[in-house]
N, C-alpha and C. Protein backbone atom coordinates (compact mmCIF):
# COMPACT_ATOMS: atom_id res chain seq x y z
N UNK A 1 -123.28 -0.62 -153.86
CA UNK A 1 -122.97 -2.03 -153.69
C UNK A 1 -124.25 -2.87 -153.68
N UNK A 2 -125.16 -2.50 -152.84
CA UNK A 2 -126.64 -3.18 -152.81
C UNK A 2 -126.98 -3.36 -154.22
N UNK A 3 -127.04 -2.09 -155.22
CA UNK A 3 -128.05 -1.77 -156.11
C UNK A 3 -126.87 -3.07 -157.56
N UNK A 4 -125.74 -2.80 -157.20
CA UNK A 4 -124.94 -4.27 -157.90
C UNK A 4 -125.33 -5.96 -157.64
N UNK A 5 -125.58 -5.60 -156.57
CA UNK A 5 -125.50 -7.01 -155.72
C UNK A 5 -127.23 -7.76 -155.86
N UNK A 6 -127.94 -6.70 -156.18
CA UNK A 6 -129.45 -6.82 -156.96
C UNK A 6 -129.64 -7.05 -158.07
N UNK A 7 -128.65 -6.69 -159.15
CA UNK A 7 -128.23 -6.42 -160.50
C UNK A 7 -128.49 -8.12 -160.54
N UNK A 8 -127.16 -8.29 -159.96
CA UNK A 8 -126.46 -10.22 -160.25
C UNK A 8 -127.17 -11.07 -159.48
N UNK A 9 -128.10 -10.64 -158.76
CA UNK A 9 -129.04 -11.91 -158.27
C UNK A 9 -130.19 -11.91 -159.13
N UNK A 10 -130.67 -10.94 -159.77
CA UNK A 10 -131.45 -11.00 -161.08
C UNK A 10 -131.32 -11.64 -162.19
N UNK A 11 -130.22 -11.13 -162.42
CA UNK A 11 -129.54 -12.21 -163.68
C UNK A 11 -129.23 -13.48 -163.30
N UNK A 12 -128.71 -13.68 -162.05
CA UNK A 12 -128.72 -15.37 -161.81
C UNK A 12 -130.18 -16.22 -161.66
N UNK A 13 -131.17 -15.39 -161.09
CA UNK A 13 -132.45 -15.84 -161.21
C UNK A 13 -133.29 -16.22 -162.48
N UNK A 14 -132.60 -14.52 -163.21
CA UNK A 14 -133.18 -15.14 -164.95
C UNK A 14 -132.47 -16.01 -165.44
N UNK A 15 -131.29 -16.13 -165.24
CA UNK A 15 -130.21 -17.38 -166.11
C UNK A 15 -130.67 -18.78 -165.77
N UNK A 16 -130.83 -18.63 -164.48
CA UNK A 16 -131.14 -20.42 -163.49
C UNK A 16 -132.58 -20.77 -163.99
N UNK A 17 -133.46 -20.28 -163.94
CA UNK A 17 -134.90 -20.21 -164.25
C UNK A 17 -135.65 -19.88 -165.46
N UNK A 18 -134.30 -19.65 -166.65
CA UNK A 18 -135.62 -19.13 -167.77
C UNK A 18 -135.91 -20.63 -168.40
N UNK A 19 -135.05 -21.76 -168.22
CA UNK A 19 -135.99 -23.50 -168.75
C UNK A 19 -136.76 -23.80 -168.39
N UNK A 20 -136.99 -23.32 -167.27
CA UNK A 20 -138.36 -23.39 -166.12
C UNK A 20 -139.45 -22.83 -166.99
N UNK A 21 -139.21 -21.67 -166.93
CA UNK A 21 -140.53 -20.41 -167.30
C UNK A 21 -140.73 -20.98 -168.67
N UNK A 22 -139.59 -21.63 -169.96
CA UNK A 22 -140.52 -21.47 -170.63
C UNK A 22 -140.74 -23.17 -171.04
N UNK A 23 -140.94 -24.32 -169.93
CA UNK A 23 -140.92 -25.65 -170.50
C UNK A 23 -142.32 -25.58 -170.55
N UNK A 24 -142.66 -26.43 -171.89
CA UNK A 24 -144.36 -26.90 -171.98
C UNK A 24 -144.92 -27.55 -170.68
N UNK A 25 -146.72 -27.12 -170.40
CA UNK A 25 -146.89 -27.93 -169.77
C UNK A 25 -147.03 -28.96 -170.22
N UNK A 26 -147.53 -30.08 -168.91
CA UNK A 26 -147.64 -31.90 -169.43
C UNK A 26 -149.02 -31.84 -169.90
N UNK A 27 -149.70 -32.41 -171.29
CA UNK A 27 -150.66 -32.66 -171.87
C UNK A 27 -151.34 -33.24 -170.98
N UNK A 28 -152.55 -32.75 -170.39
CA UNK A 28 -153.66 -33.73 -169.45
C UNK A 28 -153.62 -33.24 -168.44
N UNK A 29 -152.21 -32.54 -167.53
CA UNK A 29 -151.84 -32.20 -166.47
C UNK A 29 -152.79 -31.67 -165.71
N UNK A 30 -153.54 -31.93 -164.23
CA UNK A 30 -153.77 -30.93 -163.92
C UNK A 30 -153.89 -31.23 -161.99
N UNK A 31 -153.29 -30.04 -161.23
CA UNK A 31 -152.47 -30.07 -160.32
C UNK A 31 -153.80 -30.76 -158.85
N UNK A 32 -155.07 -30.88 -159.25
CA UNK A 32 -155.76 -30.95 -157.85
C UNK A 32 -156.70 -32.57 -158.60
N UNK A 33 -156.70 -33.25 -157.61
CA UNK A 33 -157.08 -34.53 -158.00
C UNK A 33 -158.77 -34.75 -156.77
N UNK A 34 -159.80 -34.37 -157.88
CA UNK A 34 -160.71 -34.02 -156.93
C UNK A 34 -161.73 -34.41 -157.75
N UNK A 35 -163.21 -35.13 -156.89
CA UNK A 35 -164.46 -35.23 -157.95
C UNK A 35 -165.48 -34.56 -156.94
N UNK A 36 -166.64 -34.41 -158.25
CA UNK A 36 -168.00 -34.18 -157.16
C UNK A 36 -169.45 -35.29 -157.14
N UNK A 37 -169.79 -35.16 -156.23
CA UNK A 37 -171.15 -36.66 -156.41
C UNK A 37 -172.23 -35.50 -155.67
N UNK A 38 -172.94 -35.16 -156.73
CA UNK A 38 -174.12 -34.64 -156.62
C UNK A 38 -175.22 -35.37 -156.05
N UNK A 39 -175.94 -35.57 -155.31
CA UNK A 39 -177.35 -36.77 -154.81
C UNK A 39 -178.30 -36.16 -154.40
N UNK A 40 -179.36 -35.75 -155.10
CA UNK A 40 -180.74 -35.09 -155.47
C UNK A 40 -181.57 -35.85 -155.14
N UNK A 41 -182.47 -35.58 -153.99
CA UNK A 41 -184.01 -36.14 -153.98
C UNK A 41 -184.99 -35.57 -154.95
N UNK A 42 -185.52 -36.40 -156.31
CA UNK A 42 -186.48 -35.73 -157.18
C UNK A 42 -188.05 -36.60 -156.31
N UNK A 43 -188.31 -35.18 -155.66
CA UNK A 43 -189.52 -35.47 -155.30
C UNK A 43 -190.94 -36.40 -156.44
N UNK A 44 -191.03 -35.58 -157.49
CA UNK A 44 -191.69 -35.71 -158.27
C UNK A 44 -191.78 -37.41 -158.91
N UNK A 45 -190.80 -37.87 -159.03
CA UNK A 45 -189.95 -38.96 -159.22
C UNK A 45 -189.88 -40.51 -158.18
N UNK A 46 -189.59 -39.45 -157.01
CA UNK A 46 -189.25 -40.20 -155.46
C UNK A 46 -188.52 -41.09 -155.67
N UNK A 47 -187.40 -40.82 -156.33
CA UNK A 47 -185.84 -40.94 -156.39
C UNK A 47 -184.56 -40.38 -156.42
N UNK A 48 -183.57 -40.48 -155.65
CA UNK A 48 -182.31 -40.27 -155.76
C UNK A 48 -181.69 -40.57 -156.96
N UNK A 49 -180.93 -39.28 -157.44
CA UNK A 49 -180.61 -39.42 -158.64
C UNK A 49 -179.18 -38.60 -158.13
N UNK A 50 -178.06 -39.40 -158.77
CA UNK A 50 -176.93 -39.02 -158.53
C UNK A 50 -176.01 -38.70 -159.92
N UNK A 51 -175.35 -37.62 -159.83
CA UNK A 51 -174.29 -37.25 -160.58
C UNK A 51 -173.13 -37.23 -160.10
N UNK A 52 -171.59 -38.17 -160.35
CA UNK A 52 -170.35 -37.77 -160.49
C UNK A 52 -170.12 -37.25 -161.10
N UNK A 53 -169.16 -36.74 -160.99
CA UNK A 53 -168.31 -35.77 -162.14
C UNK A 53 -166.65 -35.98 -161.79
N UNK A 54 -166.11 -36.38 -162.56
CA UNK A 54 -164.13 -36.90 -162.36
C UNK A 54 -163.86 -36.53 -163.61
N UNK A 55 -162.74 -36.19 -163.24
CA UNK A 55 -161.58 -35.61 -164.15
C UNK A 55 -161.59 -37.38 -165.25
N UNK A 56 -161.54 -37.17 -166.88
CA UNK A 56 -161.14 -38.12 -167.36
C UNK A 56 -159.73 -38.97 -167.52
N UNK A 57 -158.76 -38.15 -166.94
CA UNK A 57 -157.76 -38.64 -167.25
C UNK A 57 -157.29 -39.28 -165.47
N UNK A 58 -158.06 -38.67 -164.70
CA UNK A 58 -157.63 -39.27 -163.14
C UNK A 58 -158.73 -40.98 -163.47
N UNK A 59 -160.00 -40.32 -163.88
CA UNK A 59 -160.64 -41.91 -164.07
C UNK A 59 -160.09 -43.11 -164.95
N UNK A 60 -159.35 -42.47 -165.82
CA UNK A 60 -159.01 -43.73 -166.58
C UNK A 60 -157.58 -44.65 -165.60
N UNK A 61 -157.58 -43.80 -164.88
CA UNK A 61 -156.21 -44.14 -164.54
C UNK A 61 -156.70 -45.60 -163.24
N UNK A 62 -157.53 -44.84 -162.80
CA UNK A 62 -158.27 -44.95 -161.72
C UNK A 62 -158.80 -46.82 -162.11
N UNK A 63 -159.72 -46.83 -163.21
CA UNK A 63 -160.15 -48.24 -163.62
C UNK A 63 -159.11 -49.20 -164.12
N UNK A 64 -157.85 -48.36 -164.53
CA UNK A 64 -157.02 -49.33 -165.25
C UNK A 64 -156.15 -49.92 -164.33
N UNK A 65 -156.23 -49.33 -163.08
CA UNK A 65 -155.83 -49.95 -162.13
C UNK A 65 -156.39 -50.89 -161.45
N UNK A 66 -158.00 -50.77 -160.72
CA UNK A 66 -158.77 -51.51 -160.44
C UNK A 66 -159.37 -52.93 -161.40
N UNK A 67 -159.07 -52.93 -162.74
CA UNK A 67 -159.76 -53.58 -163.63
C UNK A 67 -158.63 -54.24 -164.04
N UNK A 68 -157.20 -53.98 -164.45
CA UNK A 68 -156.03 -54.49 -165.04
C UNK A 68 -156.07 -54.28 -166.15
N UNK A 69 -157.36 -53.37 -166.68
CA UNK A 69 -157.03 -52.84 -168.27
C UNK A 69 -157.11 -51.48 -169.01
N UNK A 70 -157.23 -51.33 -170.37
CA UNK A 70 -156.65 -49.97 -170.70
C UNK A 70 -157.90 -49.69 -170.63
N UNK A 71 -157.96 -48.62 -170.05
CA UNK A 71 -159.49 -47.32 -170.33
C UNK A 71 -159.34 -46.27 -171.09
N UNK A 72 -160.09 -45.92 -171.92
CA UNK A 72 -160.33 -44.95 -172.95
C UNK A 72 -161.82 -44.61 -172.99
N UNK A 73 -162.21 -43.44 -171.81
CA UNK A 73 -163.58 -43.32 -172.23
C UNK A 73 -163.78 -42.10 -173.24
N UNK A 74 -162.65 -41.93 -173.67
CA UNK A 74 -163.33 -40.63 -174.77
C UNK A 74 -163.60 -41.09 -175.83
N UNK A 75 -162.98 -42.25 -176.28
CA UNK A 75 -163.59 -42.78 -177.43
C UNK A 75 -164.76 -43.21 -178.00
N UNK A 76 -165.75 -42.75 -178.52
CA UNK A 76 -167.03 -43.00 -178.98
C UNK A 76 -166.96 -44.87 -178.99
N UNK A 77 -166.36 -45.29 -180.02
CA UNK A 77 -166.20 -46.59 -180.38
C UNK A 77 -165.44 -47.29 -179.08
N UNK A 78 -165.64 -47.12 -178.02
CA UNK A 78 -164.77 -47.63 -176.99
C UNK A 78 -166.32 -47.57 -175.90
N UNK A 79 -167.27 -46.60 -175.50
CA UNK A 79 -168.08 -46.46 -175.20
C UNK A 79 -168.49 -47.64 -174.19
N UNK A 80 -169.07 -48.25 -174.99
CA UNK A 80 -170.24 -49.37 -174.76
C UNK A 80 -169.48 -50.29 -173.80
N UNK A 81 -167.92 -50.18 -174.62
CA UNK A 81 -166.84 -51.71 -173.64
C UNK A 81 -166.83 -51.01 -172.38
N UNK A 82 -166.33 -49.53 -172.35
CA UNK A 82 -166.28 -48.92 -171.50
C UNK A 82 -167.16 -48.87 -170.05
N UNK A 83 -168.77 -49.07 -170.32
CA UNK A 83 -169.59 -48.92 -169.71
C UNK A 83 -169.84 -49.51 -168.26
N UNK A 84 -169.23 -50.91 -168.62
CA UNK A 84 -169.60 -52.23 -167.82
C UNK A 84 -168.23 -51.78 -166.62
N UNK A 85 -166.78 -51.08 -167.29
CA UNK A 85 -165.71 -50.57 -166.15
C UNK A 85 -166.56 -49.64 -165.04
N UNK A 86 -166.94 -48.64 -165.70
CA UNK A 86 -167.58 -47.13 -164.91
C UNK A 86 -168.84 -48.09 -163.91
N UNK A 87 -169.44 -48.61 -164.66
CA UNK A 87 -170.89 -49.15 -163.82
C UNK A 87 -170.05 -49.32 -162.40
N UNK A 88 -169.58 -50.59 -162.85
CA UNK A 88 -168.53 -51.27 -161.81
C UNK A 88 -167.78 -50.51 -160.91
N UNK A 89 -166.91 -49.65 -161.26
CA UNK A 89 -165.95 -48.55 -160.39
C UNK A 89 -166.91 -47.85 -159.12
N UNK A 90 -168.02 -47.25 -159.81
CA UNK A 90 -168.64 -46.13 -159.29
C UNK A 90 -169.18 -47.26 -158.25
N UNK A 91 -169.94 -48.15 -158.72
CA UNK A 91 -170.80 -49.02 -157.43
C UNK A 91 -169.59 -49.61 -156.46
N UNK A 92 -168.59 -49.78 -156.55
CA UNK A 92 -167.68 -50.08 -155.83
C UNK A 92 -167.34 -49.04 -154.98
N UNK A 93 -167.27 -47.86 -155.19
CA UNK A 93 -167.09 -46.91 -154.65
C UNK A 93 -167.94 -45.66 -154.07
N UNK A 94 -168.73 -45.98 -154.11
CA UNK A 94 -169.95 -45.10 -153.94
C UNK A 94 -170.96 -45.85 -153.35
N UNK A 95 -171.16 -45.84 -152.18
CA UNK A 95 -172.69 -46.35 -151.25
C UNK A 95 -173.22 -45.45 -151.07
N UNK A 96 -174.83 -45.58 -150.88
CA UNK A 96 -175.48 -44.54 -150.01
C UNK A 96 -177.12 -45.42 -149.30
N UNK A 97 -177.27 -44.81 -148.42
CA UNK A 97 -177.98 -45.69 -147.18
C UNK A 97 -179.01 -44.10 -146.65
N UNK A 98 -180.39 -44.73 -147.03
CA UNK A 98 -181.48 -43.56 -146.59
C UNK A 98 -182.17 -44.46 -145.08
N UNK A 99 -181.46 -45.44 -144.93
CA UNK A 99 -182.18 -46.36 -144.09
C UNK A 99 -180.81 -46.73 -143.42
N UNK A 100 -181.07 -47.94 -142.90
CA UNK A 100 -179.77 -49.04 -141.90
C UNK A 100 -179.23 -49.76 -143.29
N UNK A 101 -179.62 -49.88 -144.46
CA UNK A 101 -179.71 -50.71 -145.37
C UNK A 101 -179.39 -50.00 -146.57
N UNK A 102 -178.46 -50.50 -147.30
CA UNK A 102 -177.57 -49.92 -148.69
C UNK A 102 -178.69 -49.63 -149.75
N UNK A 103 -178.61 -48.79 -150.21
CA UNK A 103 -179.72 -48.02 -151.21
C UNK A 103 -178.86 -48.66 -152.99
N UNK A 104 -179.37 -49.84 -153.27
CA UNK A 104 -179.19 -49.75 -154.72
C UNK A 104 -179.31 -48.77 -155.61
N UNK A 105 -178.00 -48.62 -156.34
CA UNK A 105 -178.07 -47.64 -157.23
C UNK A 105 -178.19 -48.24 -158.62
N UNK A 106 -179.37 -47.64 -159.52
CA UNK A 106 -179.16 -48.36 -160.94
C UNK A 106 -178.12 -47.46 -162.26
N UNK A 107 -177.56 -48.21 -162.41
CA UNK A 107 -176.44 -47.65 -163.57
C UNK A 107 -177.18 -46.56 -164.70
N UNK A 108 -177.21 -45.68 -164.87
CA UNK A 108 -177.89 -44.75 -166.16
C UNK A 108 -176.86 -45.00 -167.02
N UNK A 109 -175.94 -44.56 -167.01
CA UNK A 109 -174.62 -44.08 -168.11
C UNK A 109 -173.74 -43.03 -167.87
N UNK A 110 -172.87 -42.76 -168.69
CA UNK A 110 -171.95 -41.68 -168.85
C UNK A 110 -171.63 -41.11 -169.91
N UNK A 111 -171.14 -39.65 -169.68
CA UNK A 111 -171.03 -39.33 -170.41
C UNK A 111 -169.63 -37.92 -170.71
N UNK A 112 -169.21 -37.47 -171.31
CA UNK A 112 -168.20 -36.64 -171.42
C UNK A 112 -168.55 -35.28 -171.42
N UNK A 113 -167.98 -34.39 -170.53
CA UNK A 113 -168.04 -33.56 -170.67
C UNK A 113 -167.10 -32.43 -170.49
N UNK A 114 -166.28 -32.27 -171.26
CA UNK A 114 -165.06 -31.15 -171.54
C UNK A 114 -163.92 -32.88 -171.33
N UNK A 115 -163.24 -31.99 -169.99
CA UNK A 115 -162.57 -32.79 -169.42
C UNK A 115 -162.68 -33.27 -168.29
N UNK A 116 -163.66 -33.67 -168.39
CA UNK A 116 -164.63 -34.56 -167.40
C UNK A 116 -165.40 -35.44 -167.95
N UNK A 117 -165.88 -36.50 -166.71
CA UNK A 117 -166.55 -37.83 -166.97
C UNK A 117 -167.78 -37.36 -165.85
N UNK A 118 -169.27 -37.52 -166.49
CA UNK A 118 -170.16 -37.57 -165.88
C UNK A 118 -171.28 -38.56 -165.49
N UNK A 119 -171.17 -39.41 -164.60
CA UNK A 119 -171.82 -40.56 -164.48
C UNK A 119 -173.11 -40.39 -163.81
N UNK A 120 -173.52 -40.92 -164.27
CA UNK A 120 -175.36 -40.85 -163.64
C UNK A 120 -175.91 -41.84 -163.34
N UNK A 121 -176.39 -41.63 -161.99
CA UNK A 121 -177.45 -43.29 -161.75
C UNK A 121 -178.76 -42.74 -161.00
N UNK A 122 -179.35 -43.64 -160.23
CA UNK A 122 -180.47 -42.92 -159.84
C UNK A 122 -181.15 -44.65 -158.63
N UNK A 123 -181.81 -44.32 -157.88
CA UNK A 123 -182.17 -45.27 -156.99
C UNK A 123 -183.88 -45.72 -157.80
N UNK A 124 -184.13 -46.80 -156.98
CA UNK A 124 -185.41 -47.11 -157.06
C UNK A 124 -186.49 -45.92 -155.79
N UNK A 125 -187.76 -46.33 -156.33
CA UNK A 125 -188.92 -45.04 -155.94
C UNK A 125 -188.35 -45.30 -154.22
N UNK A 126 -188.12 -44.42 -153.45
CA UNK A 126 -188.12 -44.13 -151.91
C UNK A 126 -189.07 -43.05 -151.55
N UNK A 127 -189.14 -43.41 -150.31
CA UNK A 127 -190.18 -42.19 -149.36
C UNK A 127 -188.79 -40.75 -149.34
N UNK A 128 -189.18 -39.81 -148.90
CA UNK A 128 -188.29 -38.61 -148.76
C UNK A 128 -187.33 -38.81 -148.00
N UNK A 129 -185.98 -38.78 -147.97
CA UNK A 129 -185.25 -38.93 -146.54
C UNK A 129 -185.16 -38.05 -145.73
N UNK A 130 -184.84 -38.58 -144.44
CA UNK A 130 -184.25 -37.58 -143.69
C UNK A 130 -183.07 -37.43 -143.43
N UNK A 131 -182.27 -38.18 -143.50
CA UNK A 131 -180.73 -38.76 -143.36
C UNK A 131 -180.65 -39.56 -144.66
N UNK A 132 -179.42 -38.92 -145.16
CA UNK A 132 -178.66 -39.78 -146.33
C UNK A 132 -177.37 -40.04 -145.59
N UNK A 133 -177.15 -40.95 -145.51
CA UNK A 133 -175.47 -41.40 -145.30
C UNK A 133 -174.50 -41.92 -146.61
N UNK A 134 -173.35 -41.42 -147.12
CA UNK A 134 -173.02 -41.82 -148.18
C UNK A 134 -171.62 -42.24 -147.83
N UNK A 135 -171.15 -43.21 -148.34
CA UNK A 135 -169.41 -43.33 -148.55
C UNK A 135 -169.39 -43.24 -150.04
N UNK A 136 -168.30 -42.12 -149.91
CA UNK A 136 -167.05 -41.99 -151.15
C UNK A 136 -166.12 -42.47 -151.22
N UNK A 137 -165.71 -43.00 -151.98
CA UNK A 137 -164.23 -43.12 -152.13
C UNK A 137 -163.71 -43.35 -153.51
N UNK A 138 -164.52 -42.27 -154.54
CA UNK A 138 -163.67 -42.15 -155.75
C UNK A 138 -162.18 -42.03 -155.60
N UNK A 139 -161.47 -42.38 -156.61
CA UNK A 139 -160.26 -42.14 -156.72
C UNK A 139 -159.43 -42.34 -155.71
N UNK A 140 -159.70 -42.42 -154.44
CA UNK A 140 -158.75 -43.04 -153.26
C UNK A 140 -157.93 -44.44 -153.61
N UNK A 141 -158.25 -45.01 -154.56
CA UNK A 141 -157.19 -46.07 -154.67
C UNK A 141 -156.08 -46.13 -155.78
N UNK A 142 -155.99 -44.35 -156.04
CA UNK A 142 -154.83 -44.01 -157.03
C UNK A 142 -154.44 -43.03 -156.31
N UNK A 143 -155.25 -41.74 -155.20
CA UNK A 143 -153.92 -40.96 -154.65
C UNK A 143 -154.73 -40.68 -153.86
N UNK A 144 -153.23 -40.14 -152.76
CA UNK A 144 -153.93 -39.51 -151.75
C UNK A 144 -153.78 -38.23 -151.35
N UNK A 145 -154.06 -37.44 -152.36
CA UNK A 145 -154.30 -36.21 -152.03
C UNK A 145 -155.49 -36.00 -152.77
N UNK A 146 -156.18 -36.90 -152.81
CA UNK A 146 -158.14 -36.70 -153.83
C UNK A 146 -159.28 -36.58 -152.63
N UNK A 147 -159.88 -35.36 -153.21
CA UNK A 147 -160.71 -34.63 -152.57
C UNK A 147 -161.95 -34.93 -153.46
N UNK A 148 -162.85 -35.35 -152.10
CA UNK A 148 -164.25 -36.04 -152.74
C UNK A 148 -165.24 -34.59 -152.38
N UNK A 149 -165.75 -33.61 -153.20
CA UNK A 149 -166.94 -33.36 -152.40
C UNK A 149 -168.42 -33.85 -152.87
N UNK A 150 -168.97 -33.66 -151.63
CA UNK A 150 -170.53 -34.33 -151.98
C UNK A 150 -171.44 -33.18 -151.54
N UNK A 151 -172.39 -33.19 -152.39
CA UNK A 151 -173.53 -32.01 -152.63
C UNK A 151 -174.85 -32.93 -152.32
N UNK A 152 -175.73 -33.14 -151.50
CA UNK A 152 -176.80 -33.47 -151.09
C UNK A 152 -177.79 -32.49 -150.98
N UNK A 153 -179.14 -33.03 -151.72
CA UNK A 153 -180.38 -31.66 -151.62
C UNK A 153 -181.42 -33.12 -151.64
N UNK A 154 -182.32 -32.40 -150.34
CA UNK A 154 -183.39 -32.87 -150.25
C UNK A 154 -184.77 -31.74 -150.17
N UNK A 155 -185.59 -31.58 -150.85
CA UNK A 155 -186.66 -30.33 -150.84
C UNK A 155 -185.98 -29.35 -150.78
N UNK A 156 -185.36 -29.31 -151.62
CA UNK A 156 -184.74 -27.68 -151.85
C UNK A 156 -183.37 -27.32 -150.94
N UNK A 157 -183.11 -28.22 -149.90
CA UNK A 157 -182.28 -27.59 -148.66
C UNK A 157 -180.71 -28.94 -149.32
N UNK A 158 -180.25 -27.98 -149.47
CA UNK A 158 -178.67 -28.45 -150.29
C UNK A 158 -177.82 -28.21 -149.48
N UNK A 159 -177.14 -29.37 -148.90
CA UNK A 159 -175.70 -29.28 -147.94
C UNK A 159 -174.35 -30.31 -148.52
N UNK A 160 -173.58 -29.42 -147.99
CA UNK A 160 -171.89 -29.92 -149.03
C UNK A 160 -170.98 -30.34 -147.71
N UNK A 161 -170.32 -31.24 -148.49
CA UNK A 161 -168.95 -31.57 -147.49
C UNK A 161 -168.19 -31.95 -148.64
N UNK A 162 -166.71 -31.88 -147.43
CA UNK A 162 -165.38 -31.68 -148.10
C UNK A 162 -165.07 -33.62 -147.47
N UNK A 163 -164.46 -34.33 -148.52
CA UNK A 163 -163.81 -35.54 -148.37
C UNK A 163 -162.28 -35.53 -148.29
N UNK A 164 -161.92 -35.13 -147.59
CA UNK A 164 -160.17 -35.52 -147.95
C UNK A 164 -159.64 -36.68 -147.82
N UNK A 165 -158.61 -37.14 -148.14
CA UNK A 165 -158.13 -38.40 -148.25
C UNK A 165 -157.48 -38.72 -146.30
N UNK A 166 -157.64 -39.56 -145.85
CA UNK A 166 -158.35 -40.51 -146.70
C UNK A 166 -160.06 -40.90 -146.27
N UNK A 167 -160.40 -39.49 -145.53
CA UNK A 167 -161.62 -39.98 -145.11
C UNK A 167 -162.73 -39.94 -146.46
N UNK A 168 -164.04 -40.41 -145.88
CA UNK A 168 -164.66 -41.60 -147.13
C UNK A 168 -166.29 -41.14 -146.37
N UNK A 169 -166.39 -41.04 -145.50
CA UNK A 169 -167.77 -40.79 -145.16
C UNK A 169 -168.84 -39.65 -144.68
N UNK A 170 -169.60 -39.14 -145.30
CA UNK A 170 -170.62 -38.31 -144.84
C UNK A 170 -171.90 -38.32 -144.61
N UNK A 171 -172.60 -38.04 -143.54
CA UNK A 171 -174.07 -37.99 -142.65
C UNK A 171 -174.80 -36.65 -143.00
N UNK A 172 -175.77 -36.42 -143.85
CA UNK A 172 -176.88 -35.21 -143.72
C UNK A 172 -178.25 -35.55 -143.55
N UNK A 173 -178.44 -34.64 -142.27
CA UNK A 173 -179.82 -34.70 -141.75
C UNK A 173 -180.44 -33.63 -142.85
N UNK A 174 -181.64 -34.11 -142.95
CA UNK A 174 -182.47 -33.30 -143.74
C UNK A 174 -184.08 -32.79 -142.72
């Protein structure tokens, strides 16, 4: 009776579930909504130089909301219009403070990479820090389940934190 009664819950499992198993995924799809902001002291330099990295299809979504218009940064020929959104987004969303006082960040550019958007900026000449304080808040104003992490290295000594939504801020002593 068991070894029947195993039979027909199999087959109802394969019958109920094989549209499941074999529907396409969604083009772009992808299930964790998360960036990273790299912030490097280049000694040599004696500047902070920062890398994002976001998913392209969470960022476009992300500016076309904030901006009221269409984003397309994969497009070569879209680029340049593009530039002046990302500048904008990222400085809106991204502070960082080596002092009591907001650390200007200057815009480098962006650029593509796979399926990702990599933005780069970099500060004017500073002394070494000892404390970086940064707020994140990529992508927090499209969902809230976006996970910010931030990677900070000062002389070699590299420390990470986890951002979950909706917190926005992190402190490393160096």
């Amino acid at each position: 009776m068991a070894a029947f009664l195993g039979k027909s819950l199999l087959f109802c499992y394969t019958l109920l579930l094989w549209p499941v198993a074999f529907k396409p995924a969604t083009a772009g799809f992808h299930p964790l909504h998360v960036s990273t902001t790299d912030v490097s002291f280049n000694a040599q330099d004696g500047q902070l130089e920062v890398i994002c990295t976001i998913f392209t299809d969470d960022f476009e979504v992300a500016i076309a909301k904030q901006f009221h218009t269409k984003a397309d940064l994969s497009k070569p020929e879209m680029h340049a219009a593009m530039d002046i959104f990302v500048k904008n987004y990222v400085n809106s969303h991204l502070q960082l403070k080596t002092t009591s006082a907001s650390l200007p960040l200057n815009y480098v550019g962006y650029e593509i990479n796979r399926e990702a958007v990599n933005v780069y900026l970099e500060s004017a000449k500073i002394v070494a820090p000892k404390k970086i304080d940064a707020e994140v808040s990529l992508l927090q104003n499209v969902y809230d389940d976006q996970l910010n992490i931030v990677h900070m290295t000062v002389a070699g000594n590299r420390k990470s934190a986890k951002l979950d939504y909706p917190a926005k801020r992190v402190i490393q002593t160096f």
